[in-house]
Protein backbone atom coordinates (compact mmCIF):
# COMPACT_ATOMS: atom_id res chain seq x y z
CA UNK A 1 24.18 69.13 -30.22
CA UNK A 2 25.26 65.87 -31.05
CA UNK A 3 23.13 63.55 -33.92
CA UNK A 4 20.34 61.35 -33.05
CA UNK A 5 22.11 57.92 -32.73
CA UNK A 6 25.54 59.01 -32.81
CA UNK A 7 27.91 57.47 -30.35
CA UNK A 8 28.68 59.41 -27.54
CA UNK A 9 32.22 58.74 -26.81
CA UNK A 10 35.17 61.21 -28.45
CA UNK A 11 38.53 61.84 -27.03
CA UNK A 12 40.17 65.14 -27.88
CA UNK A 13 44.60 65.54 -27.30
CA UNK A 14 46.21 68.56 -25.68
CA UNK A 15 50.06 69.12 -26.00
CA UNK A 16 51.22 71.52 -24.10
CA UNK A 17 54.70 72.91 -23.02
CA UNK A 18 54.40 71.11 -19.69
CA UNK A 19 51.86 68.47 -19.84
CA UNK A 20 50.51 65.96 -22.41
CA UNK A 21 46.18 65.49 -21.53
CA UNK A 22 43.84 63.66 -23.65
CA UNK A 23 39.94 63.84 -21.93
CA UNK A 24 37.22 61.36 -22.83
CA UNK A 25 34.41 63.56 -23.68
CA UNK A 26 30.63 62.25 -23.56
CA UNK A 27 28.24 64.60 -25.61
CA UNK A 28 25.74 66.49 -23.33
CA UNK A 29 27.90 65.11 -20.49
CA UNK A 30 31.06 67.16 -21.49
CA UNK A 31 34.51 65.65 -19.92
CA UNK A 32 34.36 62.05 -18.26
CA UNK A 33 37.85 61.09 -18.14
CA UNK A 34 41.51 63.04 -18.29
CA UNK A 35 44.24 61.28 -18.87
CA UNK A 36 47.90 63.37 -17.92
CA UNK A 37 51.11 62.77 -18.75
CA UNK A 38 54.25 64.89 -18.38
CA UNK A 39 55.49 66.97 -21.85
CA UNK A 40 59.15 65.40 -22.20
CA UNK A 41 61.59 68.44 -22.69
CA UNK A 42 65.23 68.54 -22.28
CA UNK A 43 67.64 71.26 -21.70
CA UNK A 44 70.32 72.11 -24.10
CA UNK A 45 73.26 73.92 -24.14
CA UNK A 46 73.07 77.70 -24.90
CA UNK A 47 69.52 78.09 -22.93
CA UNK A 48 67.73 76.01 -25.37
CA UNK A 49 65.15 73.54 -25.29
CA UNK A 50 63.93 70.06 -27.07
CA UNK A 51 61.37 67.60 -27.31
CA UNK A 52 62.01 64.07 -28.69
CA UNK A 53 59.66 63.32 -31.23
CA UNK A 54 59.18 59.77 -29.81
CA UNK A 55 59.04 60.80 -26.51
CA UNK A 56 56.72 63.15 -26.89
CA UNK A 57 54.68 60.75 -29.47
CA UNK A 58 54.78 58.04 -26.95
CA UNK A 59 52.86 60.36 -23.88
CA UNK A 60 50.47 61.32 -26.75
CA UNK A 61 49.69 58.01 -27.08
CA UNK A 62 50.12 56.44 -23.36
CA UNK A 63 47.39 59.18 -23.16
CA UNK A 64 44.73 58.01 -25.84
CA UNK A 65 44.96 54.41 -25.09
CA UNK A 66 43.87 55.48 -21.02
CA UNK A 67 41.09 57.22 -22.64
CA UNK A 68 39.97 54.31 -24.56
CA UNK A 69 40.39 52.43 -22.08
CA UNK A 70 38.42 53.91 -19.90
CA UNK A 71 35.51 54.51 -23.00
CA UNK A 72 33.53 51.54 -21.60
CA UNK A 73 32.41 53.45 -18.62
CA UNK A 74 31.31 56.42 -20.48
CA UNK A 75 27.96 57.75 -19.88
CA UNK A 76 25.80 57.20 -23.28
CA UNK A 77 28.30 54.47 -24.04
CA UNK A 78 27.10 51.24 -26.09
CA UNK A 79 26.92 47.98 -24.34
CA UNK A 80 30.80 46.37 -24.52
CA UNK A 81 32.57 49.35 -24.54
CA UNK A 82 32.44 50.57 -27.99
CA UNK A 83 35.50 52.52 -28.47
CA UNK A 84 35.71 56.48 -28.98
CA UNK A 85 34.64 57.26 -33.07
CA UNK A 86 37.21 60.58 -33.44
CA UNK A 87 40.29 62.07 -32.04
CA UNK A 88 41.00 65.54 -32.17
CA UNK A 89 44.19 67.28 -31.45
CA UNK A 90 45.49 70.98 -30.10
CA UNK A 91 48.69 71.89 -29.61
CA UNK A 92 51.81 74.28 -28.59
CA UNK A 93 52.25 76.52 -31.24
CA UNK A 94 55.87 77.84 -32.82
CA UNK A 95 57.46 74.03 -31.74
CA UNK A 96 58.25 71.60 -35.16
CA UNK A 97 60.54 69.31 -36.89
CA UNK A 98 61.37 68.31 -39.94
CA UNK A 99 60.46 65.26 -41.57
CA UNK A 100 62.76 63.72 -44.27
CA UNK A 101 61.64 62.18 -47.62
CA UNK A 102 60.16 58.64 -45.70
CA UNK A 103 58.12 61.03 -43.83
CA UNK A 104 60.36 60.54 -40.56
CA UNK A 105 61.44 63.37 -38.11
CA UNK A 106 64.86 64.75 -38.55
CA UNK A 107 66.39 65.81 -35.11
CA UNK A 108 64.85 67.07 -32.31
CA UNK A 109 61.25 69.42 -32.31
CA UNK A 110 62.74 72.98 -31.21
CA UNK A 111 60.59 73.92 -27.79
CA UNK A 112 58.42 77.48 -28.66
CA UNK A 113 60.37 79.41 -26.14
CA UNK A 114 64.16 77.94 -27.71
CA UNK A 115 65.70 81.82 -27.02
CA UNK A 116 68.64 80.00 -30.02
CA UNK A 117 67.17 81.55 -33.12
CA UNK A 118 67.35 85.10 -32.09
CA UNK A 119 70.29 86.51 -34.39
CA UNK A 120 68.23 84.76 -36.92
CA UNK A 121 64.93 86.98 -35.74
CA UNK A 122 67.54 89.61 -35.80
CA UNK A 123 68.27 89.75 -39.42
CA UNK A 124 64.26 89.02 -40.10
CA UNK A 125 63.69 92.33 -38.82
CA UNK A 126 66.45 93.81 -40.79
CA UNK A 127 65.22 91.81 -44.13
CA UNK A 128 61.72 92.14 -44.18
CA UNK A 129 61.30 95.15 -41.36
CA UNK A 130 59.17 94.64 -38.57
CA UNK A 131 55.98 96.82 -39.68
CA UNK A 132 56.20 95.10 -42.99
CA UNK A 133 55.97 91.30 -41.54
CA UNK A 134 53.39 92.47 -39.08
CA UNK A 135 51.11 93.30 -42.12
CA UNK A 136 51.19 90.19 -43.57
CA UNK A 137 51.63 87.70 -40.79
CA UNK A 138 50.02 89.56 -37.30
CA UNK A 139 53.26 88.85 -35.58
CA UNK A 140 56.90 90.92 -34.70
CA UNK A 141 60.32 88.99 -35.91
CA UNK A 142 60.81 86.96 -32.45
CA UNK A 143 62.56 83.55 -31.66
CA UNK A 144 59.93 82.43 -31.08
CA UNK A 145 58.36 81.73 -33.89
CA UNK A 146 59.26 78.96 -36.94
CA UNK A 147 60.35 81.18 -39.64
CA UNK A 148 63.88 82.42 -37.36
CA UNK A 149 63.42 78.04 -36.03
CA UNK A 150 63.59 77.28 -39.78
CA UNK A 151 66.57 80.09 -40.65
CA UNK A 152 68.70 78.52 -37.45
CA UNK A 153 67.90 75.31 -38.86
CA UNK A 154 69.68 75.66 -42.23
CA UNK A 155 72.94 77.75 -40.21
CA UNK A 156 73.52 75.70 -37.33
CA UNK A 157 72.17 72.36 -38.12
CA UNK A 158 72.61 72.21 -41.68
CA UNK A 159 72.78 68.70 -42.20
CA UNK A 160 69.16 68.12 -40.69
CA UNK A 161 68.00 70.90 -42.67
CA UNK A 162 69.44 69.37 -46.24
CA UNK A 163 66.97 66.53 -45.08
CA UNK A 164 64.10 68.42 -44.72
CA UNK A 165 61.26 67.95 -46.80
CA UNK A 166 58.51 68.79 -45.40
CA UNK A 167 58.06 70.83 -41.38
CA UNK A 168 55.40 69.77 -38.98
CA UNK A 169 54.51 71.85 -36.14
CA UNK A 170 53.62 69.61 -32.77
CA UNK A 171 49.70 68.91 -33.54
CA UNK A 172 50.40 67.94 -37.28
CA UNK A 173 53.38 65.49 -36.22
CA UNK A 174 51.00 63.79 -33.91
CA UNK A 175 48.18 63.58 -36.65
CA UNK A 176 50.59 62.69 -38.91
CA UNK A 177 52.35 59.85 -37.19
CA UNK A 178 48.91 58.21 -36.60
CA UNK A 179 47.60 59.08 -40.13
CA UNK A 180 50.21 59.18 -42.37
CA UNK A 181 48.78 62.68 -43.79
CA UNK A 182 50.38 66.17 -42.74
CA UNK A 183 47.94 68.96 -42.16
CA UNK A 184 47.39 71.48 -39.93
CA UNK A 185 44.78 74.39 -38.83
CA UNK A 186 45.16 78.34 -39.42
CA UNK A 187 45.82 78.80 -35.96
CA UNK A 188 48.97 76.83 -35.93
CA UNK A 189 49.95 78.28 -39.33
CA UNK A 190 49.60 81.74 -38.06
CA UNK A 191 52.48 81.39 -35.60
CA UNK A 192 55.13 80.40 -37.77
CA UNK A 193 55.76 84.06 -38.93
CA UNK A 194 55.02 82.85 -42.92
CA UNK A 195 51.71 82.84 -43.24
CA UNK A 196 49.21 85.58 -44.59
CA UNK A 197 46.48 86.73 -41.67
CA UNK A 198 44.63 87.68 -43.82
CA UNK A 199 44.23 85.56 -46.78
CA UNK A 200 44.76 82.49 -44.67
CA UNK A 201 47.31 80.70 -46.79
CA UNK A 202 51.17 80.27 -46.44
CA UNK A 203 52.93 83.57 -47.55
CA UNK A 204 55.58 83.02 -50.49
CA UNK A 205 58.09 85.02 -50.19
CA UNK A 206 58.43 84.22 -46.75
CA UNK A 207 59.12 80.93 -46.82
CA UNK A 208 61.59 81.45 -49.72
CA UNK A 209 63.94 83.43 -46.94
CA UNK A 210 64.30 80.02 -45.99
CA UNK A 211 64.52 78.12 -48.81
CA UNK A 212 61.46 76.63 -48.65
CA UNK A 213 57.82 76.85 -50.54
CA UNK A 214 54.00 76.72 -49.34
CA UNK A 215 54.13 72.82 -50.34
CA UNK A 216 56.56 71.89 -47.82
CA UNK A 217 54.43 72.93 -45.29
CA UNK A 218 51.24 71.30 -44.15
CA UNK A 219 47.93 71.78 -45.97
CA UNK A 220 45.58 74.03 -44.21
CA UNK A 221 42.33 72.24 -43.49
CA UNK A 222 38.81 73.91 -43.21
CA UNK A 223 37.73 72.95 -38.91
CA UNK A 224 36.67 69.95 -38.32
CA UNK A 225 37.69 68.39 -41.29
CA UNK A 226 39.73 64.85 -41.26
CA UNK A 227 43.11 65.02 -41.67
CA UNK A 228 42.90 61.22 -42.02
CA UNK A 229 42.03 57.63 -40.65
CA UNK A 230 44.14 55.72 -38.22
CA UNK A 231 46.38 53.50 -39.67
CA UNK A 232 46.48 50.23 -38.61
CA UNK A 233 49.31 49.93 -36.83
CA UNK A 234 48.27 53.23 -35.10
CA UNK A 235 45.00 51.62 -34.42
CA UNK A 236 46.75 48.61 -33.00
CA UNK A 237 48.61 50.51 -30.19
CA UNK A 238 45.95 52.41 -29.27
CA UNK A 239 43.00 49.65 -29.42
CA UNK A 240 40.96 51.42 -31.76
CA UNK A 241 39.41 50.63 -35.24
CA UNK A 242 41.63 51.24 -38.13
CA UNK A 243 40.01 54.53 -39.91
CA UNK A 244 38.72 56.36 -37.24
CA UNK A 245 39.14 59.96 -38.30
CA UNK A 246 41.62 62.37 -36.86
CA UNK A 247 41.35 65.88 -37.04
CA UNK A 248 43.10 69.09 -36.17
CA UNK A 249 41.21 71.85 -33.92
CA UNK A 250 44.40 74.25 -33.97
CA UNK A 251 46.57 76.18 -31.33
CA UNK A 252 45.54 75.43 -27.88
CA UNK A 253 44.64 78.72 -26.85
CA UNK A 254 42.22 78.81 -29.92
CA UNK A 255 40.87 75.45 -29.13
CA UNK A 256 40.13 76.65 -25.66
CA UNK A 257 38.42 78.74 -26.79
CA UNK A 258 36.15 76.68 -28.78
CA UNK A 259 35.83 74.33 -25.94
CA UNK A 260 34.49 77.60 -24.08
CA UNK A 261 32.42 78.43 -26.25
CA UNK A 262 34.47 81.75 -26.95
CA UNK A 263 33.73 82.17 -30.79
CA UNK A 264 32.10 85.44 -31.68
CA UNK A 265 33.52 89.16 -32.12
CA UNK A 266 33.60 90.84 -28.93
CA UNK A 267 34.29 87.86 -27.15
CA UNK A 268 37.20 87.35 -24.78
CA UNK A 269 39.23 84.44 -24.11
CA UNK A 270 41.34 85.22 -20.25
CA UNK A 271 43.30 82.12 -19.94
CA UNK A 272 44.74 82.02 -16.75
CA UNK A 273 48.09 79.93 -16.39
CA UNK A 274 51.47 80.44 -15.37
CA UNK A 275 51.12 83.00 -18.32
CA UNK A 276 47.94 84.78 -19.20
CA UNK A 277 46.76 85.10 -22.84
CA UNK A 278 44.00 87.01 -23.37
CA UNK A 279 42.38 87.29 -26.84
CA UNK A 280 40.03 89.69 -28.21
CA UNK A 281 37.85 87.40 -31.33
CA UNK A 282 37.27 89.98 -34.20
CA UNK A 283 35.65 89.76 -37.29
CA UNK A 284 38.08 90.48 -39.66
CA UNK A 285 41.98 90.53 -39.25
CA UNK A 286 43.55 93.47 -37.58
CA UNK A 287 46.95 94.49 -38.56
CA UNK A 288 47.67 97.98 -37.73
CA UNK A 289 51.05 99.12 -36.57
CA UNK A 290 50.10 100.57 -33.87
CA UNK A 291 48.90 97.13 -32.61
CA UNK A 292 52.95 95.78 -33.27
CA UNK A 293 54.01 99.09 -31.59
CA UNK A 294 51.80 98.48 -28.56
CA UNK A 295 53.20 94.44 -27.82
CA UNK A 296 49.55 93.26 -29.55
CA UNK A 297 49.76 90.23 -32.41
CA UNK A 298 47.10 88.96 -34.24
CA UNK A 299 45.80 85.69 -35.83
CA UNK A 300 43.42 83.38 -36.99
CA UNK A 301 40.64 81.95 -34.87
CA UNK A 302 40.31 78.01 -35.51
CA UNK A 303 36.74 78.35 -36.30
CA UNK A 304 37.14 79.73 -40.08
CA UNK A 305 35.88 83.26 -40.69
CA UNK A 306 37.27 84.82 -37.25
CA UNK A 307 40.42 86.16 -36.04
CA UNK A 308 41.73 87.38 -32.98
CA UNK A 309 43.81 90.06 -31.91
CA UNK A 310 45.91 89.10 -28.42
CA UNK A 311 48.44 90.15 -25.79
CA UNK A 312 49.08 88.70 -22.15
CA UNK A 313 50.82 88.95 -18.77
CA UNK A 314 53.70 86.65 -19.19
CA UNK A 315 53.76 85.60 -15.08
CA UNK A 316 49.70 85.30 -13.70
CA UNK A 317 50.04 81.97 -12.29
CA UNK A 318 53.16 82.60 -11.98
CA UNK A 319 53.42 85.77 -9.73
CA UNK A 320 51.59 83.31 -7.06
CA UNK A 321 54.01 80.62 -7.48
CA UNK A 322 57.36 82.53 -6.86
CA UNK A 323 55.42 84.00 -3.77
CA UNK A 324 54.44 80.88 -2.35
CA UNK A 325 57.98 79.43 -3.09
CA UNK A 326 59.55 82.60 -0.70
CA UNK A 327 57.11 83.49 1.99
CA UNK A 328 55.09 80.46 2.54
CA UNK A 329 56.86 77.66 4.43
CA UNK A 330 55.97 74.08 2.88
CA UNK A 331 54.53 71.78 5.74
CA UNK A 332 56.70 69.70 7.95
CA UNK A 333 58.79 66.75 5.56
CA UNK A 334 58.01 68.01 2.69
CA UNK A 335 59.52 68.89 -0.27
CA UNK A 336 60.34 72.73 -0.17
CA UNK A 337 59.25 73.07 -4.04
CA UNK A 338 58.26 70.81 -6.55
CA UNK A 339 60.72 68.19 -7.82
CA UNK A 340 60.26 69.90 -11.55
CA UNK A 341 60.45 73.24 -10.43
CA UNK A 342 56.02 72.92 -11.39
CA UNK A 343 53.37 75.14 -9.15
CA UNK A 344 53.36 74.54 -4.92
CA UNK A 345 51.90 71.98 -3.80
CA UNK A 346 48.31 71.82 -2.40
CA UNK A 347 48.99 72.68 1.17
CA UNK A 348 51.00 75.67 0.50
CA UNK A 349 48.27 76.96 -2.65
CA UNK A 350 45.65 76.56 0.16
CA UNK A 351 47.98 78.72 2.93
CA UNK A 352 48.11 81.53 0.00
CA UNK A 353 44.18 81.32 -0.19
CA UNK A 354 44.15 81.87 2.99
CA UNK A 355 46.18 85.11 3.02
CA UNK A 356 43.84 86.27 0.99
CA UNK A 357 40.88 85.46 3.42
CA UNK A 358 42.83 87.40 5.48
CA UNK A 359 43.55 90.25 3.75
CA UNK A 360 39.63 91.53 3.73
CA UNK A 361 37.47 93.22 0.62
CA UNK A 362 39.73 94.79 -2.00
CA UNK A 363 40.90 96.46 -3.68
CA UNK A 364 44.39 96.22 -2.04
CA UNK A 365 46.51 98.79 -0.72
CA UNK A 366 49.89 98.09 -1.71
CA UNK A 367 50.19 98.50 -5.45
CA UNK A 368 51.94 95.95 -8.11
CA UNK A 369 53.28 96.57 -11.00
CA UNK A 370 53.22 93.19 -12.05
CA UNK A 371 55.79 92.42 -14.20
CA UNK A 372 58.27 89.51 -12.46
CA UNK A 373 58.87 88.48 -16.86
CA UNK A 374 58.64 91.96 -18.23
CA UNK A 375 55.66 93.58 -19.83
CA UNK A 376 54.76 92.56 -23.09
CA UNK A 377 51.44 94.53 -24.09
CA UNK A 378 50.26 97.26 -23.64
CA UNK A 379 53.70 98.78 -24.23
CA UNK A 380 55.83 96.03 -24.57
CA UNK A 381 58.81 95.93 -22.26
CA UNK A 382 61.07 93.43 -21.38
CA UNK A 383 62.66 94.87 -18.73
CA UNK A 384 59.96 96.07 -16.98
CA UNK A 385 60.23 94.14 -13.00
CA UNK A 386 57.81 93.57 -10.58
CA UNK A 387 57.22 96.54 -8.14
CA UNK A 388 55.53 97.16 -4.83
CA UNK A 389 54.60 100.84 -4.34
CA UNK A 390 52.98 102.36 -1.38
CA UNK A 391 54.22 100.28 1.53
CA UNK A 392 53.24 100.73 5.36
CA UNK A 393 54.22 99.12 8.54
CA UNK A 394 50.96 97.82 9.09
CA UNK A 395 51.16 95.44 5.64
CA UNK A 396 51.80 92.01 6.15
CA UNK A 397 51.92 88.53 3.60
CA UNK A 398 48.12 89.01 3.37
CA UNK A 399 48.28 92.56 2.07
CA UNK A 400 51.27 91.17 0.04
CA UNK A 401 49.70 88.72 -1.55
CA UNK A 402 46.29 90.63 -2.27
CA UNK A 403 48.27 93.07 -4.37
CA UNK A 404 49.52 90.90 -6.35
CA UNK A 405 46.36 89.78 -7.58
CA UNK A 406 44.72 93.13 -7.47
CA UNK A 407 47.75 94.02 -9.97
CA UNK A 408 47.07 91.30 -12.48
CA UNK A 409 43.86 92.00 -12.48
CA UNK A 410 44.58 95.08 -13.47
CA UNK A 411 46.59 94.38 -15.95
CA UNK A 412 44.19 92.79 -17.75
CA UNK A 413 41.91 95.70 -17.52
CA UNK A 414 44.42 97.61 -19.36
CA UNK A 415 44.76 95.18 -21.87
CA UNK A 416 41.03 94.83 -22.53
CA UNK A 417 41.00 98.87 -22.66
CA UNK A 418 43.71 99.33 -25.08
CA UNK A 419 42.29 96.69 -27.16
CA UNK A 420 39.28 97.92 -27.64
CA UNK A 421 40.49 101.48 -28.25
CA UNK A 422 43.10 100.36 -30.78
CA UNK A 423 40.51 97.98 -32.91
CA UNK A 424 37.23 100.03 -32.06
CA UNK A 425 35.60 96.31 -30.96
CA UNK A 426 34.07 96.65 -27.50
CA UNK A 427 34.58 93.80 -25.33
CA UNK A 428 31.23 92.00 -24.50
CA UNK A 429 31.71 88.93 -22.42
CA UNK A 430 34.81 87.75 -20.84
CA UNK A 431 35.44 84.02 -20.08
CA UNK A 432 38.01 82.47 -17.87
CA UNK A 433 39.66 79.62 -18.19
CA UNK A 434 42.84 78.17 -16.42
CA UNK A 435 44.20 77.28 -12.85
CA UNK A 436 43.53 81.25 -11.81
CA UNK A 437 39.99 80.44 -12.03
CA UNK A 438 39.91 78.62 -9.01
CA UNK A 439 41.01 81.63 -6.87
CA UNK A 440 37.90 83.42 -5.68
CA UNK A 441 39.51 86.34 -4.65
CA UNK A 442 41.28 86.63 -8.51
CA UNK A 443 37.35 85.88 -9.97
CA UNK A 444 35.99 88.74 -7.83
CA UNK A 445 38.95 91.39 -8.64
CA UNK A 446 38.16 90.43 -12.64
CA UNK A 447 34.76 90.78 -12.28
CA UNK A 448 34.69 93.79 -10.36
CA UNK A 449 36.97 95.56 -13.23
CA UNK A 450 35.26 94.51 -16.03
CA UNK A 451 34.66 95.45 -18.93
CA UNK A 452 31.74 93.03 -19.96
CA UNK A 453 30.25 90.25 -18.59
CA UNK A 454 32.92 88.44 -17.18
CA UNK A 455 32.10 84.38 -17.04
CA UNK A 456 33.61 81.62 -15.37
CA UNK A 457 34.05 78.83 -17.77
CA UNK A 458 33.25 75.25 -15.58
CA UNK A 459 36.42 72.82 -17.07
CA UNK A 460 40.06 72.70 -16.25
CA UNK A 461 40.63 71.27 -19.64
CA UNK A 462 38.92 73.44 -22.52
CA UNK A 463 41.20 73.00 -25.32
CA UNK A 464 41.33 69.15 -24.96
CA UNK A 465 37.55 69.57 -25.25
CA UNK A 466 37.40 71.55 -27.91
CA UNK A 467 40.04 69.48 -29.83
CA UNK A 468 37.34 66.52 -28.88
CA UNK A 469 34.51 69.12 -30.60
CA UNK A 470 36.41 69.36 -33.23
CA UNK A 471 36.97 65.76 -33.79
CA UNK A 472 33.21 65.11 -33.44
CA UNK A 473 32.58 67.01 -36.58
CA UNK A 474 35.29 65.36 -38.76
CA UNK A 475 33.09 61.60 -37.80
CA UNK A 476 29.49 63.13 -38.15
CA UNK A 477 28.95 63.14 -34.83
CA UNK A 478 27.74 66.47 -35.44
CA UNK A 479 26.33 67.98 -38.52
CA UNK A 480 28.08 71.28 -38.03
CA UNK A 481 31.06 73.16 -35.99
CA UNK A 482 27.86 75.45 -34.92
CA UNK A 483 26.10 72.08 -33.31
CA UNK A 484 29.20 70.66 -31.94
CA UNK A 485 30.02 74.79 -30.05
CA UNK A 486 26.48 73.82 -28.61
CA UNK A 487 28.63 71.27 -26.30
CA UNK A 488 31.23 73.68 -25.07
CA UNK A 489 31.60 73.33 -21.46
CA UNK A 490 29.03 75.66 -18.93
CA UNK A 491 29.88 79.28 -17.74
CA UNK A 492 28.81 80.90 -14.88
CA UNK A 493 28.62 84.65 -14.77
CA UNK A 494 30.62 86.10 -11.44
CA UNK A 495 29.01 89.02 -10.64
CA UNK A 496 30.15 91.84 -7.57
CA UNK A 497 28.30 94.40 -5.69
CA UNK A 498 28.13 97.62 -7.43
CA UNK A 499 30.28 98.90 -4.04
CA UNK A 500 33.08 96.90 -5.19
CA UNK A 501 32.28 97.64 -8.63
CA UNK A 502 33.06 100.93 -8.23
CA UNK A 503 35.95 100.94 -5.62
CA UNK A 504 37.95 98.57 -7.88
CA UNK A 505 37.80 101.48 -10.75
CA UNK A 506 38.82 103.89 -8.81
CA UNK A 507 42.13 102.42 -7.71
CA UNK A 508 42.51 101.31 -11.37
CA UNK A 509 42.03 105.00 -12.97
CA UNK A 510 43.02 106.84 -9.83
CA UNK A 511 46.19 104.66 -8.38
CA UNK A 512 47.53 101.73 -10.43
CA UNK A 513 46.93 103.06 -13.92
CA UNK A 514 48.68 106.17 -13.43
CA UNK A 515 51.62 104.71 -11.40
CA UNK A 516 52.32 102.51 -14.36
CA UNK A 517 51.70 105.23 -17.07
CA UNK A 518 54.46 107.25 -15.02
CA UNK A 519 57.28 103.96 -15.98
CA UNK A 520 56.68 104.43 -19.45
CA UNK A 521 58.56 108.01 -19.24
């Protein structure tokens, strides 16, 4: 918990691929205030994708000054207003820029999911071979990542590249251009493909594929240290003192799961978006092939001392979103879809809960193999589709859209099973974060499957609050990370009746398992 006499104001930062949120977070009262701004990404030519440094800098900090702006109403705050004493920051992960000799980005940052550098990803593979990288880095040679960003970089944009003196990933730009200091967290690190799992420091020979060495990349803080003060001019825009420390909490995935209080080995992060991650906190790094083989990756925890390994469903959210967009018509003068292509609105979400209401106690009939992106662990597979198996005349949208849950809720089940069996570490508790976790019916199949206590985590926004944790250690707000985890949001344990229990692992071991075993030849 917080110190006796600290100030109880603390904002912690959140860029993500599709929205910008910085909360206002009161200690012992958790989030008081979000602040949301759109992530500014353009299209480019070849299927690629770009932020604009200052457009992306200037929702960051259209985002911070809201939350200090609202600071005077916070609960605990001091008479006047006194303004927030930290910032902390999470992130996208993979995205980055250069930054020339003044410090300055060169270009545009390359979005994470920029398909471009895959030739480059290509010859990675052939260079290093993909067991090999996996052992030193907990990752496969994908475009993804900023090693193949950083080999495009030098062939196709080799003037920016000449520039280059030092890369910052999205979180260190934004400490950076309100610090002047470039650092970053082991989380980030680990998903640039050059950096050693395991010994937690940037790999050599790596970063000479691309010309580059470990000082050209940011230093790797211990959490919850400062990366910095606020300069003044960056305390001028955003109406705080000059000074006030800024600090780092990592990927945002990872800083979710600080801010849910997802830190020891055996626990489970389920974070439930458009995409569904789902990490597996261990205590030591695991890098066995068979993990590559599988579609697993592995990486460092923000909270130093833990790792994690990972895999995920790459359309959750999404799987309700494309059926909403087909089979549920939007309301009378509305908009058909969202102007930015985003999730239905609330009217048509609330018409899909109510299929569900319809579609009585699962598990459902129909099965789904749920795989509208592909698979990517267990057995990765890109071309894997989604499927509907075991159709009847009587099935309607209800059953439809039952199944689909059931099926990622399965999926995850598989996942959780394969982890364990592949790294010996038995689940214990499983927390939920994300927009899935307000879908009852989704809660209830999770819970029902198991393994572990599965847990409910009560905040829409747990990486922004555990960038905000984070940030409370770096100004003494709290003596220790372990004091500041004591402030991770609530969780409520959703529990089923052993009847559902047991009919929902049946259909998993009897029906859907099997039926996807079967694709896999």
């Amino acid at each position: 918990m917080a110190e006796k006499g600290a100030h109880r104001s603390l904002i912690g930062v959140d860029v993500g691929s599709t929205h910008v949120k910085a909360v206002l977070v009161a200690p012992g009262s958790g989030v008081v205030h979000v602040a949301r701004r759109d992530t500014p990404t353009h299209a480019v030519s070849g299927g690629g994708a770009m932020h604009r440094p200052e457009e992306l800098l200037g929702a960051v900090e259209s985002a911070i000054a809201e939350c200090v702006a609202a600071s005077s109403a916070a609960p605990g705050a001091e008479a006047g207003g006194a303004p927030p004493v930290a910032i902390g920051i999470a992130s996208m992960a993979e995205a980055g820029v250069p930054l020339d000799a003044k410090g300055r980005p060169v270009g545009d940052i390359v979005a994470w999911f920029d398909p471009r550098p895959a030739p480059q990803a290509e010859w990675l593979e052939r260079r290093v071979g993909a067991p090999a990288l996996f052992a030193r880095t907990g990752l496969r040679p994908e475009a993804k990542y900023t090693l193949p960003k950083l080999l495009w970089l030098r062939e196709e944009r080799p003037r920016e590249f000449a520039r280059l003196r030092r890369w910052a990933g999205v979180a260190d730009l934004v400490a950076h251009h309100l610090t002047g200091t470039l650092a970053t967290n082991a989380s980030l690190a680990c998903r640039t493909a050059a950096f050693s799992v395991a010994e937690r420091r940037w790999d050599e020979e790596l970063l000479a594929l691309a010309g580059l060495a470990p000082e050209q990349m940011p230093e790797v803080l211990p959490l919850g240290r400062s990366v910095g003060g606020l300069t003044v001019a960056a305390a001028t825009r955003l109406g705080l003192p000059a000074a006030t420390p800024v600090a780092i909490a990592g990927h945002d995935h990872l800083a979710g799961a600080l801010g849910a209080g997802v830190t020891r080995a055996g626990d489970v992060l389920d974070s439930m978006g458009s995409a569904e991650a789902t990490l597996l906190v261990t205590r030591a790094p695991a890098l066995a092939d068979e993990l590559r083989r599988s579609g697993f990756s592995s990486g460092c925890h923000a909270l130093d001392g833990a790792w994690y390994v990972g895999g995920g469903l790459q359309a959750s959210g999404a799987l309700v979103e494309w059926f909403v967009d087909r089979f549920i018509a939007p309301p009378a003068g509305s908009a058909a879809v969202a102007a930015d292509g985003g999730p239905p609105g609330p009217d048509r979400y609330a018409a899909f809960l109510a299929l569900l209401d319809r579609a009585g106690p699962g598990p459902a009939q129909p099965l789904v193999r749920p795989y509208l992106r592909g698979r990517t662990a267990p057995h990765r597979d890109p071309s894997a589709t989604l499927e509907f198996e075991g159709l009847f005349e009587t099935h309607g949208l209800p059953e439809f859209a039952a199944a689909l849950i059931d099926g990622a809720a399965f999926h995850v089940r598989w996942m959780l099973e394969e982890l364990e069996r592949l790294t010996g570490a038995r689940p214990g508790r499983v927390r939920v974060i994300g927009g899935g976790a307000r879908n009852p019916r989704w809660l209830a199949a999770k819970a029902a499957l198991g393994p572990g206590r599965f847990e409910v985590v009560r905040t829409q926004e747990a990486a922004a609050l555990g960038a905000a944790l984070v940030g409370g250690v770096a100004a003494g707000v709290y003596g220790t990370m372990a004091s500041a985890l004591a402030d991770a949001a609530h969780a409520e344990r959703v529990s089923v009746p052993p009847g559902v229990r047991a009919r929902y692992d049946a259909a998993y071991r009897e029906r859907w398992l099997p039926a996807v075993l079967v694709k896999l030849g």
